[in-house]
Protein backbone atom coordinates (compact mmCIF):
# COMPACT_ATOMS: atom_id res chain seq x y z
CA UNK A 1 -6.30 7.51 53.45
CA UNK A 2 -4.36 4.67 53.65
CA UNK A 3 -3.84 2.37 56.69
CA UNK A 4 -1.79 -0.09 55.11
CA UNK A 5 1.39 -0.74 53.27
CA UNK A 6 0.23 -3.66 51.07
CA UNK A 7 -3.39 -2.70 49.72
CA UNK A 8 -3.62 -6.12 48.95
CA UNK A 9 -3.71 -7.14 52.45
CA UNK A 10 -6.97 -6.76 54.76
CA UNK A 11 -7.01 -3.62 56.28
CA UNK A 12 -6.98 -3.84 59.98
CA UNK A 13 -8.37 -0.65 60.87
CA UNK A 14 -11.21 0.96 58.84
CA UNK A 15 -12.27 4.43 57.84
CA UNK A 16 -15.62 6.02 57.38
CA UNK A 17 -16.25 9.52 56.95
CA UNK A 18 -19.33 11.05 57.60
CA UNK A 19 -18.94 14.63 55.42
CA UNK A 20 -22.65 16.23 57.26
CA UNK A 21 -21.42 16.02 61.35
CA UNK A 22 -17.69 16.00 60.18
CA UNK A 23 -17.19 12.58 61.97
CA UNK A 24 -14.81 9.58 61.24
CA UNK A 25 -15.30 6.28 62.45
CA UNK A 26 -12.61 4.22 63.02
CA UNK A 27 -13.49 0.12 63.03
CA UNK A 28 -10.61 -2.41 64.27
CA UNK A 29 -10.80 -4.40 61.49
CA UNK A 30 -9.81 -8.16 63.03
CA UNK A 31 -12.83 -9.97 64.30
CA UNK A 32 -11.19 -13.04 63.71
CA UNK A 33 -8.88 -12.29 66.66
CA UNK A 34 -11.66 -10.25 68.10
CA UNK A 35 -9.57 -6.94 67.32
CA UNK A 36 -6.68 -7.49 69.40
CA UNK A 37 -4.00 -4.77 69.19
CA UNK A 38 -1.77 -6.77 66.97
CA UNK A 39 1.69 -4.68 65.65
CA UNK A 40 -0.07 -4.09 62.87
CA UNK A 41 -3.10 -2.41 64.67
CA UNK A 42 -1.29 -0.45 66.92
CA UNK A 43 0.73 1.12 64.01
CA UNK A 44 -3.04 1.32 61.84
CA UNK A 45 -4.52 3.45 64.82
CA UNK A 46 -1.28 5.54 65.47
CA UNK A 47 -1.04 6.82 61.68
CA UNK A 48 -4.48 7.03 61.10
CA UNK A 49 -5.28 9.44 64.25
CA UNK A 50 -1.75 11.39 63.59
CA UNK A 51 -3.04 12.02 59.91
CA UNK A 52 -6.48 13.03 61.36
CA UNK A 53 -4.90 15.52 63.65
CA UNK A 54 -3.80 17.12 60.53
CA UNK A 55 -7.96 17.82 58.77
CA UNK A 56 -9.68 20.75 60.07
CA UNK A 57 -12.65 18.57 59.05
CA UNK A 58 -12.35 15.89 61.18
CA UNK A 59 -14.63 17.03 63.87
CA UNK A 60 -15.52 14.33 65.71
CA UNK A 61 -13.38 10.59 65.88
CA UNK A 62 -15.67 7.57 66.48
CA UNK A 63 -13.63 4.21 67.69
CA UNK A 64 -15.51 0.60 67.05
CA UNK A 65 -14.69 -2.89 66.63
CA UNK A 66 -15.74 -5.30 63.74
CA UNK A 67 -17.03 -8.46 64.70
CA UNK A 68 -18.42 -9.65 68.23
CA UNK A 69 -15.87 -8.01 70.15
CA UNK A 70 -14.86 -3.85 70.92
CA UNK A 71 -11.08 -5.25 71.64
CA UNK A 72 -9.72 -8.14 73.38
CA UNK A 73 -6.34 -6.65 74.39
CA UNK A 74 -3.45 -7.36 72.74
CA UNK A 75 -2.11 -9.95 70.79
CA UNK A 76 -1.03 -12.66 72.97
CA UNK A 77 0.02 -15.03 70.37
CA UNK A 78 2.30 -12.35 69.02
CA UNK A 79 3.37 -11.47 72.60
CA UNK A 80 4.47 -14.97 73.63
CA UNK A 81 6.22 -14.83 70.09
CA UNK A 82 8.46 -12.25 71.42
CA UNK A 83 11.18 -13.87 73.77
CA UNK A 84 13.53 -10.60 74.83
CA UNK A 85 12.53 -8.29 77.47
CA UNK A 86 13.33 -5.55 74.92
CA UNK A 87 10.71 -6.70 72.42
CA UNK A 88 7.92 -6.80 75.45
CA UNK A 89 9.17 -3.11 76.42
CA UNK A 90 9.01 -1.55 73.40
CA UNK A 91 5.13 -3.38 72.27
CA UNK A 92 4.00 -2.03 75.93
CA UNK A 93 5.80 1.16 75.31
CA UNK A 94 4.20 1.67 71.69
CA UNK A 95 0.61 0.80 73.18
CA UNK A 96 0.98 3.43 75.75
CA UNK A 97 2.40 6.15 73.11
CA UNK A 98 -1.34 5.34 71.59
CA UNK A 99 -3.75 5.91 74.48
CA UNK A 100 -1.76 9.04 75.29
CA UNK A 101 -2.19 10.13 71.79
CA UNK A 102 -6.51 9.44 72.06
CA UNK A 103 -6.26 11.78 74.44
CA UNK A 104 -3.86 14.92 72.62
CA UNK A 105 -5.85 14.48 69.60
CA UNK A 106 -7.44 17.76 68.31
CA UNK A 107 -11.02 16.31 68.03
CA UNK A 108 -13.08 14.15 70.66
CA UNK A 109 -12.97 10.91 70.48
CA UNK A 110 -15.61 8.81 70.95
CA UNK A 111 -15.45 4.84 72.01
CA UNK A 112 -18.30 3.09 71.27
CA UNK A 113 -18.45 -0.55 72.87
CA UNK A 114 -20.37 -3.90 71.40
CA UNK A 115 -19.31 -6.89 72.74
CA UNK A 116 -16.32 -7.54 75.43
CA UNK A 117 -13.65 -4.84 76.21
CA UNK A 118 -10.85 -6.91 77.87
CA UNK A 119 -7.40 -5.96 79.16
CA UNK A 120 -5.71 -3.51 76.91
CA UNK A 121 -9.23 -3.43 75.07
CA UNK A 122 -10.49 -2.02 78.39
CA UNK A 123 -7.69 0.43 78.72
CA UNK A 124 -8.53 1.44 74.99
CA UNK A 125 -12.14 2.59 76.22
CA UNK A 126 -11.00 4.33 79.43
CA UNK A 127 -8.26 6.24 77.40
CA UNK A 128 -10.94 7.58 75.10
CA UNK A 129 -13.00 10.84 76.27
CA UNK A 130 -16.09 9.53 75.95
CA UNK A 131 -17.70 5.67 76.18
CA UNK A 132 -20.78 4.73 74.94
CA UNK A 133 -22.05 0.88 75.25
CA UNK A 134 -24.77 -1.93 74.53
CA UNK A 135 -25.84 -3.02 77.48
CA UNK A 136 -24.88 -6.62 76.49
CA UNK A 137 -21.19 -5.30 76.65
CA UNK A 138 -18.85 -6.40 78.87
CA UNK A 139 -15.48 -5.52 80.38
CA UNK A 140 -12.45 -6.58 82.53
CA UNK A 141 -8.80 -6.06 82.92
CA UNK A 142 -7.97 -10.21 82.61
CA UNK A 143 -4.33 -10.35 82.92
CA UNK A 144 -4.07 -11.92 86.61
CA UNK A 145 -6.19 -14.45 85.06
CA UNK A 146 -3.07 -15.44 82.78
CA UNK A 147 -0.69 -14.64 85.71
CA UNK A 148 0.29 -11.18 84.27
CA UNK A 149 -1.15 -8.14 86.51
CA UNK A 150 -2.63 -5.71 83.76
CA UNK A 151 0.24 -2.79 85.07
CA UNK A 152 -0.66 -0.71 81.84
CA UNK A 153 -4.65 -1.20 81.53
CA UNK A 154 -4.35 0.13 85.58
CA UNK A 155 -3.08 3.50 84.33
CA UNK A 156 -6.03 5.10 82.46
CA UNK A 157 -8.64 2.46 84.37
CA UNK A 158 -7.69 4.25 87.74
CA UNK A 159 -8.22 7.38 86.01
CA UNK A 160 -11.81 6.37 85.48
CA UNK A 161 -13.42 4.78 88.54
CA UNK A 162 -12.14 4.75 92.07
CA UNK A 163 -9.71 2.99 93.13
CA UNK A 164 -11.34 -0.09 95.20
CA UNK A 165 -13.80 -0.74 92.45
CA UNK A 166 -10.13 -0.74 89.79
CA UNK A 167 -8.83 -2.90 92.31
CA UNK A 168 -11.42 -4.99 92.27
CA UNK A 169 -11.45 -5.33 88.64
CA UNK A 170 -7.13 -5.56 87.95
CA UNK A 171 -7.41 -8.18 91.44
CA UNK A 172 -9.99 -10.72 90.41
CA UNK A 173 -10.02 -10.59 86.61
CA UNK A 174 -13.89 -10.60 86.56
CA UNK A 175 -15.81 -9.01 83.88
CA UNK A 176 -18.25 -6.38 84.80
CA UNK A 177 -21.54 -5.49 82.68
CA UNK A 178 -22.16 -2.60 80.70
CA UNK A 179 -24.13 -1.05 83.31
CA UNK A 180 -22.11 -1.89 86.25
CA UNK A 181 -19.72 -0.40 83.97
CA UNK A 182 -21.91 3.50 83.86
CA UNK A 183 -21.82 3.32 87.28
CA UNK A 184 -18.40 3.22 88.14
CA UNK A 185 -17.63 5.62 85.47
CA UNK A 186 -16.31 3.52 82.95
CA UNK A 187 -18.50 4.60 80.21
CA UNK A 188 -20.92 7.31 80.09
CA UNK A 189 -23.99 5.48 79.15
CA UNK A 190 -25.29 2.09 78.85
CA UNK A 191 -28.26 1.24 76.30
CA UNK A 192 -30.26 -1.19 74.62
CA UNK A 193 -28.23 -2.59 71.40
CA UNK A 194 -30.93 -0.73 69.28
CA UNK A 195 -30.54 2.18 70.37
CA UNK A 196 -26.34 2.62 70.18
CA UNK A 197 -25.86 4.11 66.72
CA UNK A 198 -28.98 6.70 67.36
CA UNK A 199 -27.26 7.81 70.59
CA UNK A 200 -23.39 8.26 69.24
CA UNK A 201 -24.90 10.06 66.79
CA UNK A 202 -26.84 12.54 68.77
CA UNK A 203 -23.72 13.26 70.93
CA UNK A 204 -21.80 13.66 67.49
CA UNK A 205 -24.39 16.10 66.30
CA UNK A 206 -24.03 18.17 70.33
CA UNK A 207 -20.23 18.02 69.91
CA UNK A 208 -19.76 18.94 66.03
CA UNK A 209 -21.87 21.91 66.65
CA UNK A 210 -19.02 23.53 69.09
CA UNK A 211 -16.29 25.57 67.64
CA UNK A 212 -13.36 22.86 67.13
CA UNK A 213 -10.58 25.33 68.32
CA UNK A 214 -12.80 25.89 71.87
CA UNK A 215 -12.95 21.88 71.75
CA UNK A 216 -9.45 21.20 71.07
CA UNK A 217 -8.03 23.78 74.10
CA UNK A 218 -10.87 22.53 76.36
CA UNK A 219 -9.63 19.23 75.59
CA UNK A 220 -5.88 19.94 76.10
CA UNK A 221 -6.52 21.57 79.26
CA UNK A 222 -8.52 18.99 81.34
CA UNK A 223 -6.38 16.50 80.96
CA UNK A 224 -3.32 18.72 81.63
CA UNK A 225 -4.75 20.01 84.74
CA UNK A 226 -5.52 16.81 85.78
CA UNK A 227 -2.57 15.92 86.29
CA UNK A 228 -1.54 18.75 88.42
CA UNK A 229 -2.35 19.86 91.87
CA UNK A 230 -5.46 22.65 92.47
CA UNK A 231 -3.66 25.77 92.19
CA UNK A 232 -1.38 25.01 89.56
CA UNK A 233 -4.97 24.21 87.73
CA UNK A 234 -6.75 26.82 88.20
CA UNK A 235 -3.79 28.63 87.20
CA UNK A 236 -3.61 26.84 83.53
CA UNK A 237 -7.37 27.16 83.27
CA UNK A 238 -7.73 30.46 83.99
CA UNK A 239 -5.26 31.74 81.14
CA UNK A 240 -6.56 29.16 79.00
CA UNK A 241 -10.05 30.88 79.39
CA UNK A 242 -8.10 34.01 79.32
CA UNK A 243 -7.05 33.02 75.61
CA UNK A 244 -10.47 31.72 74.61
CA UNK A 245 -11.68 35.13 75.16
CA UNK A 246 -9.75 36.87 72.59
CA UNK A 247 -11.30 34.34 70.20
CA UNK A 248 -14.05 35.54 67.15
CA UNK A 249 -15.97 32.45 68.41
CA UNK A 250 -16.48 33.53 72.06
CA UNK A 251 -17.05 36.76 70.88
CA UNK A 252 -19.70 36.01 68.92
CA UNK A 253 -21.40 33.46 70.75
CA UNK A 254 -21.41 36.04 74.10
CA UNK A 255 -22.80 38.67 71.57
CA UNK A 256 -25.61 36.40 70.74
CA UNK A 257 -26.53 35.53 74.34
CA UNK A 258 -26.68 38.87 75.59
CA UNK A 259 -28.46 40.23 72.60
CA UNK A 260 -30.89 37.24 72.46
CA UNK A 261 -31.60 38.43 76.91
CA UNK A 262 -32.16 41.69 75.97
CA UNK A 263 -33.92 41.76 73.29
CA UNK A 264 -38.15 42.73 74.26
CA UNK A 265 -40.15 39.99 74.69
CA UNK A 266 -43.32 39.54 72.61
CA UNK A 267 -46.69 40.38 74.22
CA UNK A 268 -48.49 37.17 75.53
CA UNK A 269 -51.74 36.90 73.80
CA UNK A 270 -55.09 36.35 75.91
């Protein structure tokens, strides 16, 4: 797959697929400018995840960051280069297309976090469905620090954690640890730097296992529903399970349970 119109150039998003688990990893590809979402990024991780939509598979979609750094927001030397309110408008507008994207993609999508998250970096991690971390990462929403209230990072970092402790965070600029960062339901699991790869993998292995169509409705439907009141919900969800019923997979797997209860037990030996 390419990412990139001039193979010549360095690639600023990498690909990796794993053919066993079905999983691709995705690595922002600019340590130098510790993965910032450049132009050039933004369009890298837009065609990349549209052209993944498309492979049956792609189970499982695996989001890391070269270098010392997950993502340090965007590219603020390219931002300042930018002098028309149009040209800021359509860079936040593109960035937003993307972390709405994450989250109607097909297949789960997995951040998983070394190093500092900041800003738009941060955003990228709450817009994923799940978060994994070393517990030397860190993570803030900076922007005040610069003077510029991180608006967009708010959206899917209010969507996370509550809203004093995203307050807290979008208000002061402070960074936050990894495991400050489980707590408040940033990320779903903080651990020693060691031990990252093992766990992504296991929770690759858990999700790869499910039937993909399941995942991909399941998927669709949480985040619709959450943003919708109760009974509208429950309305969605129950037709979705409706649907998922009439499914081979459901089927079979509720075949399998109830044959697997009934079935006689061996005798205990004394």
């Amino acid at each position: 797959m390419s990412l990139t119109a001039n193979p010549a150039e360095p690639q600023p998003l990498l690909l990796r697929t794993e053919g066993a688990g079905g999983c691709t990893t995705l690595t922002l590809n600019a340590p130098g400018k510790l993965n910032a979402l450049s132009g050039a990024m933004l369009d890298a991780l837009d065609a990349a995840l549209g052209q993944l939509a498309q492979h049956a598979a792609c189970r499982v979609i695996v989001l890391r960051g070269a270098g010392r750094a997950f993502c340090a927001g965007h590219d603020l030397a390219e931002m300042m280069a930018m002098d028309e309110f149009a040209q800021h408008r359509e860079l936040f507008a593109r960035c937003s297309r993307l972390m709405l994207k994450i989250q109607q993609q097909p297949q789960p999508v997995i951040a998983c976090v070394e190093g500092a998250a900041t800003a738009a970096g941060c955003q990228l991690v709450a817009a994923c469905d799940l978060a994994y971390a070393s517990d030397a990462a860190r993570f803030a929403v900076s922007g005040i620090n610069l003077g510029l209230f991180c608006a967009t990072p708010a959206v899917a970092l209010s969507r996370n954690v509550g809203r004093k402790a995203a307050l807290e965070m979008l208000l002061t600029g402070e960074f936050i640890s990894a495991q400050r960062a489980e707590q408040l339901g940033l990320i779903n699991a903080a651990v020693p730097a060691d031990a990252l790869d093992a766990l992504i993998e296991a929770k690759v292995a858990a999700i790869s296992a499910k039937d993909s169509g399941a995942l991909a409705e399941g998927k669709r439907l949480f985040y619709r529903q959450l943003e919708t009141g109760s009974a509208a919900a429950y309305q969605m969800a129950g037709a979705s399970m409706a649907c998922g019923m009439q499914q081979a997979a459901a089927h079979d797997g509720i075949d399998g349970f109830l044959a697997a209860k009934t079935a006689p037990k061996a005798p205990r030996m004394t």
